[in-house]
C-alpha atoms as a PDB file:
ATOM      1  CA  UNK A   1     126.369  85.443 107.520  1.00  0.00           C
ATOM      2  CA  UNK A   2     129.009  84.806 105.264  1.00  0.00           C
ATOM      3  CA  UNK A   3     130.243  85.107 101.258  1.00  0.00           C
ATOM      4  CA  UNK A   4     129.938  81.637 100.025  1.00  0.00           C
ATOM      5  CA  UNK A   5     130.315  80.110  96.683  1.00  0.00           C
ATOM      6  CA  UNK A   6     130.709  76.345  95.242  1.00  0.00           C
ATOM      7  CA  UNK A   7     132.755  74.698  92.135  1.00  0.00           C
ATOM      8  CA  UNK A   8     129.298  73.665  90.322  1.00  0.00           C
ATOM      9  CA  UNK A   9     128.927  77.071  90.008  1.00  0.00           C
ATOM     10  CA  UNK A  10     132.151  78.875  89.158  1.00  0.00           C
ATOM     11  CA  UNK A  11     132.875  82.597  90.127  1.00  0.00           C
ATOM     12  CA  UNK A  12     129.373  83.190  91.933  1.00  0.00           C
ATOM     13  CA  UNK A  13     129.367  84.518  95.341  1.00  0.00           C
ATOM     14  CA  UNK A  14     126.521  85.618  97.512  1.00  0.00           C
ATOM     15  CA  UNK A  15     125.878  85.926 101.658  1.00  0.00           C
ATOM     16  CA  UNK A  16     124.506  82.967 103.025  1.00  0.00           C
ATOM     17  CA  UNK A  17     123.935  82.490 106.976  1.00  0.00           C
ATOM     18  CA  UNK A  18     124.854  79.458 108.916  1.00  0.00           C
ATOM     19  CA  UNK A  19     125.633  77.807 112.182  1.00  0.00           C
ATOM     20  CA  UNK A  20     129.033  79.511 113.452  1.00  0.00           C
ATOM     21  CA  UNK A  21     129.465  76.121 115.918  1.00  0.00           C
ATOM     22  CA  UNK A  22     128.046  72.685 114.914  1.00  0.00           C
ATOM     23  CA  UNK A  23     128.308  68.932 116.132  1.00  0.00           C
ATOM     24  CA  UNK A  24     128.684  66.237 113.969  1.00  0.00           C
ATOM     25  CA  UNK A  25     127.694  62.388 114.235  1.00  0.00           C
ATOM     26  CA  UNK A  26     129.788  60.279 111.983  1.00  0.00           C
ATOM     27  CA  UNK A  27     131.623  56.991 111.127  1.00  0.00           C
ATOM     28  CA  UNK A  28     135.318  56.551 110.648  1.00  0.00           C
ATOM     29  CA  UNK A  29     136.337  54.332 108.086  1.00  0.00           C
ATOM     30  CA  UNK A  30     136.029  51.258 110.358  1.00  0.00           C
ATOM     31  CA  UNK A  31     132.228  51.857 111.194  1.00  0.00           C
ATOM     32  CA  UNK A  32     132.891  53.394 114.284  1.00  0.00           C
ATOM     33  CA  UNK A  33     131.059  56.483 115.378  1.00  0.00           C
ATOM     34  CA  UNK A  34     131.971  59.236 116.782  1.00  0.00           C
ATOM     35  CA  UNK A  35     131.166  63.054 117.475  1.00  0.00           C
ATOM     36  CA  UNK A  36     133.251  66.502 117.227  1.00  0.00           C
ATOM     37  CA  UNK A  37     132.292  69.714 117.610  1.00  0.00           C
ATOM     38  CA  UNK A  38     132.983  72.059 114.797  1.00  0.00           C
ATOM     39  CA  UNK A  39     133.161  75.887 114.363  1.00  0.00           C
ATOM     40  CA  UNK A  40     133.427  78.902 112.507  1.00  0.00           C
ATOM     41  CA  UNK A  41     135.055  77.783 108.402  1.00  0.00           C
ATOM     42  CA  UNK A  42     135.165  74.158 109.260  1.00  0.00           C
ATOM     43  CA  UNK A  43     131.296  74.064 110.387  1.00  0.00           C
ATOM     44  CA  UNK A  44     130.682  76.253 106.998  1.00  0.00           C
ATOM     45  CA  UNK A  45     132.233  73.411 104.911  1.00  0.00           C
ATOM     46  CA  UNK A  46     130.525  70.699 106.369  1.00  0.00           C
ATOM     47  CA  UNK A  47     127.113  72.549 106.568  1.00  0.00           C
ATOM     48  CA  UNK A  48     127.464  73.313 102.763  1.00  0.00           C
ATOM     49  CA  UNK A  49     128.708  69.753 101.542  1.00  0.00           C
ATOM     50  CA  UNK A  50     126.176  68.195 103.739  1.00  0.00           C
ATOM     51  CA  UNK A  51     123.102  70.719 101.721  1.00  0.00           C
ATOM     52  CA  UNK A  52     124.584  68.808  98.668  1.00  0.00           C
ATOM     53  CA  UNK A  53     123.699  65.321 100.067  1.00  0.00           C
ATOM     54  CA  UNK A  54     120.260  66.819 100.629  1.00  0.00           C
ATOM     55  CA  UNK A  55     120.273  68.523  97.087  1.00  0.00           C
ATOM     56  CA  UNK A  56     120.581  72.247  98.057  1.00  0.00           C
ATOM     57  CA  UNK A  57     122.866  74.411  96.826  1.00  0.00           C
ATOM     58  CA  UNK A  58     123.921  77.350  98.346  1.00  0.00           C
ATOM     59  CA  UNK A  59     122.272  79.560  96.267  1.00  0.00           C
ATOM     60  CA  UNK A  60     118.641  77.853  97.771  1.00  0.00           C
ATOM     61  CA  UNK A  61     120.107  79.990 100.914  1.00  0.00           C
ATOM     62  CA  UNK A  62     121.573  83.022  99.681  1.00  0.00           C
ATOM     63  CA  UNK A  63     119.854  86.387 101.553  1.00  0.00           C
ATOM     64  CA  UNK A  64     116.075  86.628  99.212  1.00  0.00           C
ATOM     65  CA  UNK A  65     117.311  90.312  98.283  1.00  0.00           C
ATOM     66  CA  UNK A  66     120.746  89.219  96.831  1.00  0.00           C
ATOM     67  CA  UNK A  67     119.379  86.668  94.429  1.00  0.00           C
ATOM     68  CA  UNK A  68     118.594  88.858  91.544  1.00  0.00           C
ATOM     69  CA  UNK A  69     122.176  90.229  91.539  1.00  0.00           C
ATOM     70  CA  UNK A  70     123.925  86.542  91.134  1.00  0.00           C
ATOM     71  CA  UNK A  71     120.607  85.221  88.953  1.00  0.00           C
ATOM     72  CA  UNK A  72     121.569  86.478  85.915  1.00  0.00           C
ATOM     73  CA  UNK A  73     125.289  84.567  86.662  1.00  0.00           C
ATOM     74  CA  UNK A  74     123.801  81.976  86.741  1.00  0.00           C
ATOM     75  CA  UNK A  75     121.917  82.325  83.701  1.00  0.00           C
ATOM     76  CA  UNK A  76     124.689  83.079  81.732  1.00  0.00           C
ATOM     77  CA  UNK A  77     126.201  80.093  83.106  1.00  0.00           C
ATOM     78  CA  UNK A  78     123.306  77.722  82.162  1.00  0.00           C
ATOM     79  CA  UNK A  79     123.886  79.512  78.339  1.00  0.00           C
ATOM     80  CA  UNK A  80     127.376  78.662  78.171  1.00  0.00           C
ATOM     81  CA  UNK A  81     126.958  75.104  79.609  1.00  0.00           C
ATOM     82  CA  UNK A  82     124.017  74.785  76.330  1.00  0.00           C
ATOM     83  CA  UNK A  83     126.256  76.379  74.127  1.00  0.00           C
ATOM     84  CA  UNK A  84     128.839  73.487  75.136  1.00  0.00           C
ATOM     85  CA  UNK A  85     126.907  70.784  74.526  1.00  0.00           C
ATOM     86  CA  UNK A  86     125.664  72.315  71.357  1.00  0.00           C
ATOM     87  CA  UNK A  87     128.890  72.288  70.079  1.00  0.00           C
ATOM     88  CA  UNK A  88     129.568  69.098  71.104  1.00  0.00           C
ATOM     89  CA  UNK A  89     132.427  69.398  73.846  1.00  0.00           C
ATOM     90  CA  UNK A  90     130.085  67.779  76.903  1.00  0.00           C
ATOM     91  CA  UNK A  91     127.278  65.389  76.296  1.00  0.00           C
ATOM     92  CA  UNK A  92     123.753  66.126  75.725  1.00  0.00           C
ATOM     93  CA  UNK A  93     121.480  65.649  78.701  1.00  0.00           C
ATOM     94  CA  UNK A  94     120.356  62.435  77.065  1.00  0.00           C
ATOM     95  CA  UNK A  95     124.011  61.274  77.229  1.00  0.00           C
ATOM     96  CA  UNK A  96     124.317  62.226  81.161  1.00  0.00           C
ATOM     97  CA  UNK A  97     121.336  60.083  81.779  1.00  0.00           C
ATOM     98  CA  UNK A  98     122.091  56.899  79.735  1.00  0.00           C
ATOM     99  CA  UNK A  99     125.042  57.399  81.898  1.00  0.00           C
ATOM    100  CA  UNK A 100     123.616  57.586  85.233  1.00  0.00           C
ATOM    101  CA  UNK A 101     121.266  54.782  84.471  1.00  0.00           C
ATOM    102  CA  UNK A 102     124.168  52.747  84.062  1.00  0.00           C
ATOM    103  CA  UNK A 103     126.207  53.836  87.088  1.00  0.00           C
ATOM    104  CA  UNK A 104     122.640  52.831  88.989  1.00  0.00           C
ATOM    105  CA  UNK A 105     122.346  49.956  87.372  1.00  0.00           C
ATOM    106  CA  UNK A 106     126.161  49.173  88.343  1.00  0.00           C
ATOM    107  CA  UNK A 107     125.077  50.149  92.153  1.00  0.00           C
ATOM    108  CA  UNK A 108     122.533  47.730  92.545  1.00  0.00           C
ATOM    109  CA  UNK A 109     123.712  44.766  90.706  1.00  0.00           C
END
């Protein structure tokens, strides 16, 4: 168990256990595959980037208990991200999907 935290959601921190040691199956940039064997921060990284891929964030595996001390963060954070696109300074969720509709629509031709 370690503090870990992510840029989506700035300034929150909570304990979240992982794998001290993990192997990874992969492809270099010419398709070929290979394995290594990672540990302690660099298996943290890779175990938290890959829970993105799978839509998880690191606070879906924060310790139970220590959720209600970084939920209202978060809350506030949610406020101040509304309060943004109230005012106009980021687009309206409306405006994030017309835009991922199009990068989808870009991605499949």
């Amino acid at each position: 168990e370690d503090e870990e935290g992510c840029l989506s959601l700035p300034e929150i921190y909570g304990p979240v256990t992982r794998a001290t040691k993990i192997m990874v199956d992969a492809f270099d940039l010419s398709g070929k595959q290979f394995a290594m064997e990672l540990e302690d921060l660099h298996a943290r990284v890779v175990q938290h980037e890959f829970d993105h891929i799978e839509g998880v964030m690191f606070t879906d595996r924060v310790a139970p208990g220590f959720m209600p001390k970084i939920q209202p963060l978060i809350e506030d954070l949610e406020l101040q991200f509304r309060n943004r696109q109230k005012e106009g300074t980021i687009p309206s969720d409306e405006e994030y999907k017309k835009q991922l509709t199009a990068l989808e629509k870009a991605r499949t031709g």
